[in-house]
Protein backbone atom coordinates (compact mmCIF):
# COMPACT_ATOMS: atom_id res chain seq x y z
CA UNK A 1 80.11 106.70 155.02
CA UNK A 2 82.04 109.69 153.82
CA UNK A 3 85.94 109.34 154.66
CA UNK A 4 87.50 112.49 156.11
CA UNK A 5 89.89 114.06 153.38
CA UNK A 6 93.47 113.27 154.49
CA UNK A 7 97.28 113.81 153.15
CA UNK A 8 96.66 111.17 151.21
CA UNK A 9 94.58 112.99 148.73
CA UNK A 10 91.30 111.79 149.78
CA UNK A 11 88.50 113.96 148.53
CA UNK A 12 84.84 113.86 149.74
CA UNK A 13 82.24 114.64 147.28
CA UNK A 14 78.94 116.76 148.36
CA UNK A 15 78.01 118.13 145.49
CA UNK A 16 77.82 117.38 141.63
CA UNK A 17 77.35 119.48 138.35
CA UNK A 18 75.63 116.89 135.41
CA UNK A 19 75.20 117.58 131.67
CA UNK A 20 75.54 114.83 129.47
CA UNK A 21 74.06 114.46 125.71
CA UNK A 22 75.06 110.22 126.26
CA UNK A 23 72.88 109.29 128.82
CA UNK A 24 73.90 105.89 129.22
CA UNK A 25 74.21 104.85 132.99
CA UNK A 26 73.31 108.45 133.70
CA UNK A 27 70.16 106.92 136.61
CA UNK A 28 72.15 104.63 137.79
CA UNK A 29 75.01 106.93 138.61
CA UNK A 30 72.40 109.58 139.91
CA UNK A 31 71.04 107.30 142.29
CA UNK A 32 74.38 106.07 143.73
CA UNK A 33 74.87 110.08 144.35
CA UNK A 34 71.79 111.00 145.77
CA UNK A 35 71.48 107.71 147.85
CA UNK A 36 74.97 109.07 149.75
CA UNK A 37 73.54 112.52 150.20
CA UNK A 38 75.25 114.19 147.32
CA UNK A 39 73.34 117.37 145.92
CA UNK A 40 72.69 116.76 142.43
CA UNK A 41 72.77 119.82 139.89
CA UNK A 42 71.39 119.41 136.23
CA UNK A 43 71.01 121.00 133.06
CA UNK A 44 67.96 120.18 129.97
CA UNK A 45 67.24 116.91 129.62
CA UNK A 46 70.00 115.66 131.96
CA UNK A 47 67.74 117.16 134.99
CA UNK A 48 64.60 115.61 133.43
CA UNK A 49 65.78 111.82 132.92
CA UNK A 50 67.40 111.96 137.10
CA UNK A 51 63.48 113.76 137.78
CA UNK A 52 61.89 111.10 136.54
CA UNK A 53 63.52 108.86 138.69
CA UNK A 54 62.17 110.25 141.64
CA UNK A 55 65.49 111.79 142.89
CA UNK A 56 65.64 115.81 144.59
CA UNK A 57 68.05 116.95 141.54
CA UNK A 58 68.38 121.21 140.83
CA UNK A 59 67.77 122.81 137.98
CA UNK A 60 70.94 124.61 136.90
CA UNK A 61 69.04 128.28 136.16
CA UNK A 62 67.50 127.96 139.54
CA UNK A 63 71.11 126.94 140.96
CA UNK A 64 72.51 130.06 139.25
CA UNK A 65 69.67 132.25 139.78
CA UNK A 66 70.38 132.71 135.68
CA UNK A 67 67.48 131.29 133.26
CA UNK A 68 68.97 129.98 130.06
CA UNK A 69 69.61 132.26 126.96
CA UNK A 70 70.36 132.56 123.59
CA UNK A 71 68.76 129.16 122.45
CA UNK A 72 70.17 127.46 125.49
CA UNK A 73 73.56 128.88 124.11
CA UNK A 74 74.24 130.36 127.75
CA UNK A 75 73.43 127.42 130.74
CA UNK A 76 76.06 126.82 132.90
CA UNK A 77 78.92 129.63 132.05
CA UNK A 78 78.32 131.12 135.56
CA UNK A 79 80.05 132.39 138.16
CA UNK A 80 78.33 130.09 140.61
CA UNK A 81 79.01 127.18 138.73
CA UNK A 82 82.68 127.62 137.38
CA UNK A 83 83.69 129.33 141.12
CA UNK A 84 82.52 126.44 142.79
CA UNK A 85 84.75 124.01 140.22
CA UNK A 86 87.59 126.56 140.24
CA UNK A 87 88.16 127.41 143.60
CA UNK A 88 91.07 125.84 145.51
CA UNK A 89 90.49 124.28 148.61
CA UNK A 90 93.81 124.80 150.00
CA UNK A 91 93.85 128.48 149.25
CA UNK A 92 91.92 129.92 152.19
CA UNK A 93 91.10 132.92 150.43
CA UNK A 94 89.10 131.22 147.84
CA UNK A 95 87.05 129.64 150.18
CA UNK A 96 86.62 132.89 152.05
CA UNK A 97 85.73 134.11 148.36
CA UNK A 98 83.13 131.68 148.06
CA UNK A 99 81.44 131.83 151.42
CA UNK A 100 81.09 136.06 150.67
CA UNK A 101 79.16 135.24 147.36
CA UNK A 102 76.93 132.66 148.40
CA UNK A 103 78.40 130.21 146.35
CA UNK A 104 79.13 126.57 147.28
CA UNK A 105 82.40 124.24 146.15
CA UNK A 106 81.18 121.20 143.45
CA UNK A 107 83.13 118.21 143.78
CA UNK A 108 82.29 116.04 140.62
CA UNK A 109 81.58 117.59 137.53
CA UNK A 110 79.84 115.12 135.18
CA UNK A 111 79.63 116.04 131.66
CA UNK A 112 80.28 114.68 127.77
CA UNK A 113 79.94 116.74 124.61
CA UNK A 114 77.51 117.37 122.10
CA UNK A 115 78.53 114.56 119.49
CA UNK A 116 80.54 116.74 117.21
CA UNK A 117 82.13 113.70 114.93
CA UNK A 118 78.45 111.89 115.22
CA UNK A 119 76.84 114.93 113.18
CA UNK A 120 79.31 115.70 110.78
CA UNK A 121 79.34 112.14 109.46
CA UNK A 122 75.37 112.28 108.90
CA UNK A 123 75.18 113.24 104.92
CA UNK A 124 72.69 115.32 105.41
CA UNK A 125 74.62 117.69 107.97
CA UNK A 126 74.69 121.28 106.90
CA UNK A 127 77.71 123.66 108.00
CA UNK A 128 75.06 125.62 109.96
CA UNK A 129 74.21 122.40 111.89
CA UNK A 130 77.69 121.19 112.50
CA UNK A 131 78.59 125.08 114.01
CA UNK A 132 75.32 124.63 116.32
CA UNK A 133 76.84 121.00 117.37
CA UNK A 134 80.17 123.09 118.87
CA UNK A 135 79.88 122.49 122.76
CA UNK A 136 80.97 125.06 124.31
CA UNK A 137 79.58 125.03 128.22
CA UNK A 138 80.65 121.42 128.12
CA UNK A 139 84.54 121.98 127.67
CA UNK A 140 84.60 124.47 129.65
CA UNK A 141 82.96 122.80 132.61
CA UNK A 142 85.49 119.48 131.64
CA UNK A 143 88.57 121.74 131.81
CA UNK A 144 87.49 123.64 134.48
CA UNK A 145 87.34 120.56 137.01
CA UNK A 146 90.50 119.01 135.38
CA UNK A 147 92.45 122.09 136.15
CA UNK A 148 91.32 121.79 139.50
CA UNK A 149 91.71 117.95 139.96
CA UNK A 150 93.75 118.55 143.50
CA UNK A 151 89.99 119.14 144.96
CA UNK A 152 87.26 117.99 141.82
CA UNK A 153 86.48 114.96 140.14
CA UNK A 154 85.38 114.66 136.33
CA UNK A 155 83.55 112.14 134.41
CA UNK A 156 83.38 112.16 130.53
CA UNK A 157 82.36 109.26 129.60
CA UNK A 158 80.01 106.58 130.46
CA UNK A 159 82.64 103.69 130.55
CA UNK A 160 84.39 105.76 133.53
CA UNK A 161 80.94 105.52 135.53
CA UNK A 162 81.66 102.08 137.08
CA UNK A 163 85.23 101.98 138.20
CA UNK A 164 84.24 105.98 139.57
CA UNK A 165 81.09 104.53 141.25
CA UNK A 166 83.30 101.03 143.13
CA UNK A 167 85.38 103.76 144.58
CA UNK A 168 82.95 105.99 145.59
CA UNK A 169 80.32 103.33 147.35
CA UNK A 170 83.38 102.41 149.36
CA UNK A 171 84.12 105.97 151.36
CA UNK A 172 81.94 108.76 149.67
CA UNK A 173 84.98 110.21 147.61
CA UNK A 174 87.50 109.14 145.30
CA UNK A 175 91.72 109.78 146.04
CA UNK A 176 94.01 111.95 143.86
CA UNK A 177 95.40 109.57 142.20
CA UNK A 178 91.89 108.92 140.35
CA UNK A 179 91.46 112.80 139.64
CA UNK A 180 94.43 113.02 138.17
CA UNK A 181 93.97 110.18 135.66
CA UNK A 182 90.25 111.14 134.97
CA UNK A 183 91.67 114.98 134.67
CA UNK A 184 94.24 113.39 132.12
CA UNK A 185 91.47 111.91 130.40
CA UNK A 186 89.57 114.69 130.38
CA UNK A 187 91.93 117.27 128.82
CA UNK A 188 92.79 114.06 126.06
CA UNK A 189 89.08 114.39 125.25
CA UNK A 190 88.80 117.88 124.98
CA UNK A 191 92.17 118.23 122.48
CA UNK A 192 90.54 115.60 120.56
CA UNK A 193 87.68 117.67 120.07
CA UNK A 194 88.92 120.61 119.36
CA UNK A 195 91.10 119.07 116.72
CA UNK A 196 87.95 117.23 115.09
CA UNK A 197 86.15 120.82 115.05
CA UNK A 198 89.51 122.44 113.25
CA UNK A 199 89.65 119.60 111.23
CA UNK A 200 86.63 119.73 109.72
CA UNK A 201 86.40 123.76 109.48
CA UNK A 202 89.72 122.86 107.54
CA UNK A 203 88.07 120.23 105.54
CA UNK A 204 85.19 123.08 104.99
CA UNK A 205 87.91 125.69 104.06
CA UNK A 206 89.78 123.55 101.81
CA UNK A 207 86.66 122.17 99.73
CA UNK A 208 85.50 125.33 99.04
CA UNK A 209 89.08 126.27 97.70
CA UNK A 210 88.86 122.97 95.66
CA UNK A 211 85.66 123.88 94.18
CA UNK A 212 86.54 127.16 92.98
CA UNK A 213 89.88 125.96 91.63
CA UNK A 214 88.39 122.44 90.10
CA UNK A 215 91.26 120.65 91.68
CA UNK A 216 91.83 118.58 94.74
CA UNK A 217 92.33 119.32 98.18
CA UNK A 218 96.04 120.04 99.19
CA UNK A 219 97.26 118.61 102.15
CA UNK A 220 96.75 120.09 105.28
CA UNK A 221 99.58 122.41 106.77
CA UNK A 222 99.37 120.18 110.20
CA UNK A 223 98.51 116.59 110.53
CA UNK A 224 96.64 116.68 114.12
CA UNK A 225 96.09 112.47 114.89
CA UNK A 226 94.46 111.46 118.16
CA UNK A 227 92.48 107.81 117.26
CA UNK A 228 91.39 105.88 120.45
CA UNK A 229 93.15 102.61 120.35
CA UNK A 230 90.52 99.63 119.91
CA UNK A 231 92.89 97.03 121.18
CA UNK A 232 95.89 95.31 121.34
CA UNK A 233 96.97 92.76 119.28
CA UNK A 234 99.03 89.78 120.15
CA UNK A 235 102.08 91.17 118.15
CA UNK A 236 103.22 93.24 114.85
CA UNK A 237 104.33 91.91 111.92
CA UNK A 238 106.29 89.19 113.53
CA UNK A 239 106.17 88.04 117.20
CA UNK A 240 109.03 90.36 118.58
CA UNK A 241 106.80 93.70 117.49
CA UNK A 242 104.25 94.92 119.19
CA UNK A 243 100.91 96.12 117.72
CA UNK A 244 97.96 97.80 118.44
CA UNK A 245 94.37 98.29 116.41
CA UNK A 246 93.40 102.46 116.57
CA UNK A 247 89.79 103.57 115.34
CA UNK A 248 89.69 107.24 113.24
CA UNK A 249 86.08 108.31 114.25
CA UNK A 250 85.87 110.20 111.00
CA UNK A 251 85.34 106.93 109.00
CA UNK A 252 82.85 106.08 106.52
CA UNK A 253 81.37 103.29 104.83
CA UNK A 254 82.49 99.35 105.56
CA UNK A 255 85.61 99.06 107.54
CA UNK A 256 87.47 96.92 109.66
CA UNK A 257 87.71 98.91 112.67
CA UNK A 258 84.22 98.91 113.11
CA UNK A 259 83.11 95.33 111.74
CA UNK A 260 82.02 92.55 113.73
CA UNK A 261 83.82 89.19 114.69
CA UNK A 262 81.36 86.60 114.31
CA UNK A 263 83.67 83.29 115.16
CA UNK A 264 87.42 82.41 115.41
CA UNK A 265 90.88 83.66 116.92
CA UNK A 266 91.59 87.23 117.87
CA UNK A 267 92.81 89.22 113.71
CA UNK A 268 96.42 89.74 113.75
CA UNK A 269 98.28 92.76 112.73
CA UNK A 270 98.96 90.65 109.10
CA UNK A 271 95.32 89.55 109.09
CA UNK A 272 94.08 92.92 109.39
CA UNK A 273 96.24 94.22 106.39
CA UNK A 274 95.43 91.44 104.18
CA UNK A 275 91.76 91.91 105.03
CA UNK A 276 91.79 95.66 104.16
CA UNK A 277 93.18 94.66 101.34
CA UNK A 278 90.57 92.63 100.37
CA UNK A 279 87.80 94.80 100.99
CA UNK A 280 89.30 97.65 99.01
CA UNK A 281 89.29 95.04 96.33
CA UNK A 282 86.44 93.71 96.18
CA UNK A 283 84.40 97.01 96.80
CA UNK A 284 85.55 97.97 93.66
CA UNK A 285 82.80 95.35 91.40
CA UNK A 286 79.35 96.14 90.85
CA UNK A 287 78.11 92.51 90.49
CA UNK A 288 79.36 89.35 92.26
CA UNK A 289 83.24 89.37 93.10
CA UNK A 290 85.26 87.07 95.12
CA UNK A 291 89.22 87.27 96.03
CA UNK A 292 92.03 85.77 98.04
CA UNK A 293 95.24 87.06 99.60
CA UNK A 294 98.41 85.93 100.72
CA UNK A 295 100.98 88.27 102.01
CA UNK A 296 99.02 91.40 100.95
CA UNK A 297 98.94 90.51 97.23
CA UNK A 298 95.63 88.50 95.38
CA UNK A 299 96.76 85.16 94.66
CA UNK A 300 92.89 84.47 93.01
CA UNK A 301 89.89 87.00 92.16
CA UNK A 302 87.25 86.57 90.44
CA UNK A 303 83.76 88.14 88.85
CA UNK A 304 80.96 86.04 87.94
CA UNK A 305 77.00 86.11 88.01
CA UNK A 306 76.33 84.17 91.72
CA UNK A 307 78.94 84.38 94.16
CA UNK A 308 79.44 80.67 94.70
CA UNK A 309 80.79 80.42 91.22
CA UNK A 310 83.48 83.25 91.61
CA UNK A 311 84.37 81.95 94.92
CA UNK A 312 85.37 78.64 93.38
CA UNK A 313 86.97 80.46 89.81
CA UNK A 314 89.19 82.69 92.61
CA UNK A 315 90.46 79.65 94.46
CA UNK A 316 91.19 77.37 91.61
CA UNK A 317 92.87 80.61 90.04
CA UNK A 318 96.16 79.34 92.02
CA UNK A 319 94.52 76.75 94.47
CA UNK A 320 98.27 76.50 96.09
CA UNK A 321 98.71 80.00 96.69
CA UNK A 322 94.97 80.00 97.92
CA UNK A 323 95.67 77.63 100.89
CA UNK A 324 95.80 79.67 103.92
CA UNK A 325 94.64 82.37 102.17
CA UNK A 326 92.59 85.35 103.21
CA UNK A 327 88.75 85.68 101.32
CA UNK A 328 87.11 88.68 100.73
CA UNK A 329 83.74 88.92 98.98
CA UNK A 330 80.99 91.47 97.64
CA UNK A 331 77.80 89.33 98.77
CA UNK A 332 76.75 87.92 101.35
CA UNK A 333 77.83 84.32 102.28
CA UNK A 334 74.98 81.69 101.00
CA UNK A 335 75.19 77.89 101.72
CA UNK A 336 76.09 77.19 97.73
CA UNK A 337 79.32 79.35 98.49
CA UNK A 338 80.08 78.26 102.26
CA UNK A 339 80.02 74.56 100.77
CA UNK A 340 82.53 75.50 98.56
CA UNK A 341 84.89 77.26 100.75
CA UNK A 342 84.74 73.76 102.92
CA UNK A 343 85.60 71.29 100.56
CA UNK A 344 88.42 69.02 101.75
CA UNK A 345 91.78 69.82 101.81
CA UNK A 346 91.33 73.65 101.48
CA UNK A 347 92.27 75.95 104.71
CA UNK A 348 90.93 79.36 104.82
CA UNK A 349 92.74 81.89 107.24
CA UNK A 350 89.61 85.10 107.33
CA UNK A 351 86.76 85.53 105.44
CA UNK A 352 85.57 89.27 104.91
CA UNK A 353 81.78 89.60 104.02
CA UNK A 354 78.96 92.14 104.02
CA UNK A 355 77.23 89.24 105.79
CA UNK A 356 76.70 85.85 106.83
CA UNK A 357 73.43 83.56 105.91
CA UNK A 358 72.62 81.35 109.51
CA UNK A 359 73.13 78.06 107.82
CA UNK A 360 76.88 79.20 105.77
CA UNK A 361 77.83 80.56 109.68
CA UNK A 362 76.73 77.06 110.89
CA UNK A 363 78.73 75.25 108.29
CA UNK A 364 81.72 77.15 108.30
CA UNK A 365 82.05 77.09 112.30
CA UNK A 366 80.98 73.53 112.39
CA UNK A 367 81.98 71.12 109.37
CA UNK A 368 85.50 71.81 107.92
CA UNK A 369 88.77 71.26 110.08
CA UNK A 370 89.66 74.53 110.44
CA UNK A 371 86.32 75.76 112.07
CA UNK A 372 88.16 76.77 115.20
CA UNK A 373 90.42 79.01 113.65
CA UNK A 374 88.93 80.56 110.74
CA UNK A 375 87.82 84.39 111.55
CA UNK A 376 84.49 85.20 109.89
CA UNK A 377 84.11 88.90 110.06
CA UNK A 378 81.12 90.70 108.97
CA UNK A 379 81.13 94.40 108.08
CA UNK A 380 77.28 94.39 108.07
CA UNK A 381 76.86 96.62 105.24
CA UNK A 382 77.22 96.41 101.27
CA UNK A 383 80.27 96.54 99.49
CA UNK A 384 80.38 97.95 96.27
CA UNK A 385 81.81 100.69 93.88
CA UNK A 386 78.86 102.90 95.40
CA UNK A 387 80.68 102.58 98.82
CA UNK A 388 81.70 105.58 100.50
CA UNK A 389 85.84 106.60 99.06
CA UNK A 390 88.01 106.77 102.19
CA UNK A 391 88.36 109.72 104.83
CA UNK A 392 91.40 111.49 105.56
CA UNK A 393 94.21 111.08 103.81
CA UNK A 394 96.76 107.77 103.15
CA UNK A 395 99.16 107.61 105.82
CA UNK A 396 102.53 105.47 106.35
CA UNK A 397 105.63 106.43 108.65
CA UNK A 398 109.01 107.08 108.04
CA UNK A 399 111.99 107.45 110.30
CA UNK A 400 111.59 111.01 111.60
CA UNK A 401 108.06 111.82 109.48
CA UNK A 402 104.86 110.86 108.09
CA UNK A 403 104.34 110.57 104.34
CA UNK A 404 100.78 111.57 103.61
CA UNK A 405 98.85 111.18 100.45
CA UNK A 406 95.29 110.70 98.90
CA UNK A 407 93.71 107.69 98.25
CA UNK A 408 94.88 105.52 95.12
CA UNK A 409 91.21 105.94 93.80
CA UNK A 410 90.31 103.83 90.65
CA UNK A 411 88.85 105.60 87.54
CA UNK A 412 85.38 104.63 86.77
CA UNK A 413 85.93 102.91 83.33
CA UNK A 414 89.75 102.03 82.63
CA UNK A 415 88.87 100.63 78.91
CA UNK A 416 87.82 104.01 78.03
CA UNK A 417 91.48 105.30 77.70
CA UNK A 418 93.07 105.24 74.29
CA UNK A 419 93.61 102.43 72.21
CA UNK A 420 96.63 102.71 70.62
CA UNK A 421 97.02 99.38 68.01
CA UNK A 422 95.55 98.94 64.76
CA UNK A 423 93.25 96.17 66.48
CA UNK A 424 90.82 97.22 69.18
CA UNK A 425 90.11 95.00 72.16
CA UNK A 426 86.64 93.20 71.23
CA UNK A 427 84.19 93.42 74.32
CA UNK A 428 85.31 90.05 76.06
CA UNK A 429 88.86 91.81 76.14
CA UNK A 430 86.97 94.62 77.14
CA UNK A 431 85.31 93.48 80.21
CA UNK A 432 88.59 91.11 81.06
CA UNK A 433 90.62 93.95 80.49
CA UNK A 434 88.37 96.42 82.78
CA UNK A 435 89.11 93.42 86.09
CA UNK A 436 92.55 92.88 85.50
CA UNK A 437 93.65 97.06 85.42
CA UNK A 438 91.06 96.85 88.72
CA UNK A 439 93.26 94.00 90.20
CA UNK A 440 96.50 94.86 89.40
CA UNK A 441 96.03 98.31 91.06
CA UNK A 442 96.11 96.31 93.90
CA UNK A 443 99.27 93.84 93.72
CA UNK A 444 103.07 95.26 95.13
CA UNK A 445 104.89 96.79 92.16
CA UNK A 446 106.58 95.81 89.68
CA UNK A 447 102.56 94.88 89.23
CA UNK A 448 101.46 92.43 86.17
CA UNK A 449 98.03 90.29 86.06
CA UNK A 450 97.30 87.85 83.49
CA UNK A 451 93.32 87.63 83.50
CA UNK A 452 90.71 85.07 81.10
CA UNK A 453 87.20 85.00 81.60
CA UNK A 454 86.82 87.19 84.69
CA UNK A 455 89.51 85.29 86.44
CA UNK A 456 92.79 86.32 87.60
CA UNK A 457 95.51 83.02 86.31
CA UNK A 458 98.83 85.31 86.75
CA UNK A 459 100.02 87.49 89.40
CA UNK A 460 103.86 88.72 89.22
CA UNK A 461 104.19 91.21 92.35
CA UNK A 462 106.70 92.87 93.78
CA UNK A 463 109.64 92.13 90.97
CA UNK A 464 113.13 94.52 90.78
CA UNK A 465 111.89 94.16 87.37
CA UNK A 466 109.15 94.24 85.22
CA UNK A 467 110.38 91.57 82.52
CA UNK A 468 110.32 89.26 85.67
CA UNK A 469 107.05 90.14 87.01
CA UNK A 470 105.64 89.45 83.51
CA UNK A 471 107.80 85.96 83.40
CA UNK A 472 106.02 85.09 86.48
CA UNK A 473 102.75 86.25 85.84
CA UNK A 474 102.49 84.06 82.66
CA UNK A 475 104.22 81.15 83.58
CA UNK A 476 100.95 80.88 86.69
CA UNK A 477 99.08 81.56 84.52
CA UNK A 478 100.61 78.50 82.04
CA UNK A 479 98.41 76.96 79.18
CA UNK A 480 95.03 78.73 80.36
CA UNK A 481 96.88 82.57 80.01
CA UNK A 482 96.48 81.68 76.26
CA UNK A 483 94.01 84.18 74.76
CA UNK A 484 94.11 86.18 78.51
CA UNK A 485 94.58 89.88 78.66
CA UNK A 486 97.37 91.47 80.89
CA UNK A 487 97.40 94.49 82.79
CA UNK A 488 100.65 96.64 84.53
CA UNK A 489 100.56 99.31 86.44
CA UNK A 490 103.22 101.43 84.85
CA UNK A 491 104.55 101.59 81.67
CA UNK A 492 107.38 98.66 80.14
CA UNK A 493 110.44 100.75 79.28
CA UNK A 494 111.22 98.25 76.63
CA UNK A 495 108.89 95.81 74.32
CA UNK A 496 110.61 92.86 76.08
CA UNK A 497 107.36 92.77 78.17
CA UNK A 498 104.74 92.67 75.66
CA UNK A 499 106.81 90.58 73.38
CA UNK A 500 106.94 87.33 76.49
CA UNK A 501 103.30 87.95 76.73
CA UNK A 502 102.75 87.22 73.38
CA UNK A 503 104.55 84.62 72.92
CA UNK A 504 102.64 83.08 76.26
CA UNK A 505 98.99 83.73 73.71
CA UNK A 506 98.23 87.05 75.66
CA UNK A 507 96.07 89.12 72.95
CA UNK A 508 95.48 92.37 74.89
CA UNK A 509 97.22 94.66 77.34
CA UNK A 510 96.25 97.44 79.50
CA UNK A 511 98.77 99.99 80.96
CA UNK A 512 99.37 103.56 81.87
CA UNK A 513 101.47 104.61 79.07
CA UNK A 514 103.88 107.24 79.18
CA UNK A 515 107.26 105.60 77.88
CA UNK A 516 109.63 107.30 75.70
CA UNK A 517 109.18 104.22 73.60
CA UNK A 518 105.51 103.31 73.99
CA UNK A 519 105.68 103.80 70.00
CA UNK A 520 108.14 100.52 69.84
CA UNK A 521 105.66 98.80 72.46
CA UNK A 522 102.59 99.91 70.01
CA UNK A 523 104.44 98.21 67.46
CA UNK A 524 105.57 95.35 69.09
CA UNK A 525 101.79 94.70 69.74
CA UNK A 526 100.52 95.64 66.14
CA UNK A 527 103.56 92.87 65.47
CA UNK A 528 101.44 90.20 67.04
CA UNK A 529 98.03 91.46 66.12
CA UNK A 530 97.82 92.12 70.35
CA UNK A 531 95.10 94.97 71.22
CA UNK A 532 96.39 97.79 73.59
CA UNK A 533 94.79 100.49 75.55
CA UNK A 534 96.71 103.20 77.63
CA UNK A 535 94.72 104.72 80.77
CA UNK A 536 96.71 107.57 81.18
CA UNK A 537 96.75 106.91 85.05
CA UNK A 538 99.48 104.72 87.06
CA UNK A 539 98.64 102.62 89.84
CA UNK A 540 102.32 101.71 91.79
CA UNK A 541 102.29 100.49 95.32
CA UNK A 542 105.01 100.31 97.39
């Protein structure tokens, strides 16, 4: 079976180190080995699940003559094993090496790492745990072989094991031009590693600097970014760019690079923005919220006590705008809400849930229109303020850079900044007030919201200026805005603002403050007996 190795690379393999903490396809890859004659060489529990298969497999003390030590800190760094990786077999005098110590060549090194990123994530992982979760006879092993690709094979993953194994049944070996991409892949995996370990020692380093200084974290001095790519997408913003969906394995919580497609077309690059979007949105409500985007801005949102009924209050919020729209919501999808969502002549683009009941998936996939194309994903876990903030750090690109930043995180009760008017908000202002600073944090500046009864009626976004975004928010909003609250996400330079809102019946406002004429704006509202409340915190987004 075995093919002789040639000048084209062709490399037989006899013998085969394995240590792997993912045992996935591990017996079936053991038996394809031993069933070609290959000597099989094990560590721990690697050894015990190809014993237990019934296969001849060597314990890697006996191999070495060297029983494990320190906790099983010490296993395979030894000479026997690394010599027989590192040794060149086109370099007579490291065979002749070899042959003097007793020591035989390996030709496949199989090995993946204690699951550094895995451990960390757990809440309950201690620094002590997360140092004993450093591989260190793993990486060494992977390098070892990839440095030495011209005569060794290495597999680090699982997924390789198939594509290794067609080539292998074939002639007993694999060619160089597989070593050298599973050697590339290799050394990728053990950079990324490394940088997750520094990463979080620098994460470690950093808190404890926080701590003791009661601030935040600074940035880091380096940005080190390796993220696997998920998959392609069928193009960028428009058709002409092309895109591609990356994972961070430090993430937390509900997210869409790890929630599940249950029905329609493959999420676009604008799909997948919107829908982040909407998550970060509706995450931010204790009881039942619902929203909709278009073009990365909430056209509707909503809060009410059963999700069906804030679906509805969100879409009829601006039921043109809504068309086409993307939906995210809090709760999972019931029947009541599903029915709603299919009523005739509405078109939904995505709908983002912490779940799907079986007989809402059965209606929306099989009664309205649009079934075919609608994308239900699921992030199969709650949403709520309780959710887990984002890891890392916010990231965008500029020509030549990165721009880095924390996360625009909300503060827990806006309506406990300062009211600055003679009149205070009463508590429906109060709780309207409290959703419409929540969504306006998340509309394009120049940002206004004009919100009445837990529903958003006015969005101006993305305005030059902030007269005009206040214009348009109120003139969506029309007749209903009358006795609505307004939020904006920065201060108004000038009373103009407040003064069109109160002509449009808005009677309270919520904004940062920090104007060298927020006294004229105070008065302008005492003017028209309008309540106003400054958070002290800004909310722009570019």
């Amino acid at each position: 079976m075995a093919k002789p190795e040639t000048q084209e690379g062709w490399a037989t393999i006899r013998r085969a180190v394995l240590s792997v903490s993912d045992k996935r396809g591990l017996v079936e890859l053991a038996n394809a080995l031993g069933d070609a004659g290959v000597e099989l060489i094990a560590s721990g529990g690697t050894r015990f699940a190809i014993a237990q298969t019934g296969l001849p497999v060597v314990e890697v003390a006996e191999y070495t003559g060297q029983p494990e030590m320190l906790d099983g800190r010490v296993k395979t760094l030894h000479p026997r094993i690394h010599g027989g990786i590192l040794a060149r077999r086109d370099v007579p005098e490291h065979m002749e090496a070899l042959s003097e110590a007793g020591m035989e060549p390996i030709d496949l090194v199989v090995v993946n790492l204690y699951p550094f990123e895995q451990t960390i994530a757990r809440p309950d992982c201690t620094f002590e745990h997360a140092v004993e979760n450093i591989d260190i006879g793993g990486p060494s092993l992977i390098r070892g072989a990839a440095k030495n690709h011209d005569g060794v094979a290495v597999l680090t993953d699982p997924d390789q094991y198939e594509a290794f194994l067609a080539e292998f049944r074939e002639s007993g070996g694999v060619t160089l031009a597989t070593r050298k991409r599973l050697a590339r892949q290799a050394f990728a995996l053990t950079g990324s590693y490394d940088r997750a370990i520094a990463a979080y020692l620098e994460k470690q380093e950093h808190a404890g600097a926080a701590a003791a200084s009661a601030g935040a974290a600074e940035p880091p001095p380096a940005l080190d970014l390796r993220l696997p790519r998920k998959q392609t997408l069928r193009y960028g913003e428009n058709p002409h760019q092309q895109a591609a969906l990356y994972v961070d394995p430090t993430a937390v919580g509900p997210n869409l690079a790890t929630a599940r497609i249950l029905h329609g077309k493959e999420l676009s690059y604008n799909n997948l923005l919107d829908l982040d979007s909407a998550l970060r949105l509706v995450k931010l409500f204790e009881g039942p919220a619902a929203c909709i985007l278009k073009h990365n801005n909430p056209c509707g949102a909503a809060i009410a006590d059963d999700l069906a009924t804030a679906f509805e209050a969100a879409y009829e919020g601006d039921p043109v705008s809504a068309f086409g729209g993307i939906v995210g919501v809090n709760r999972r999808v019931d029947r009541a809400t599903a029915e709603l969502m299919c009523k005739p002549g509405r078109f939904l683009e995505a709908i983002l849930a912490p779940g799907f009941d079986a007989d809402a998936l059965e209606l929306l996939t099989t009664k309205p229109t649009w079934k075919n194309s609608v994308r239900l994903v699921d992030l199969e876990s709650p949403i709520g303020p309780a959710t887990a903030a984002p890891s890392g750090w916010d990231l965008r690109r500029i020509e030549g850079g990165l721009l880095a930043q924390g996360w625009d995180e909300q503060q827990p009760d806006p309506t406990a900044g300062e009211v600055k008017t003679k009149r205070a908000p009463t508590p429906d202002e109060l709780r309207d007030l409290d959703f419409a600073w929540k969504i306006c944090a998340m509309v394009k500046s120049n940002a206004i919201v004009v919100v009445k009864g837990g529903r958003l009626l006015g969005v101006g976004a993305g305005q030059m200026s902030r007269l005009d975004s206040v214009r348009i928010a109120v003139e969506k909003g029309g007749a209903g805005a009358r006795g609505g609250v307004l939020a904006s996400d920065a201060f108004f330079p000038f009373r103009d603002g407040p003064d069109l809102a109160a002509a449009a019946g808005i009677t309270a406002i919520i904004q940062p403050g920090g104007s060298k004429r927020d006294a004229v704006t105070v008065a302008a509202c005492d003017e028209h007996d309008m309540a106003m409340i400054f958070t002290g915190r800004r909310h722009f987004r570019h």
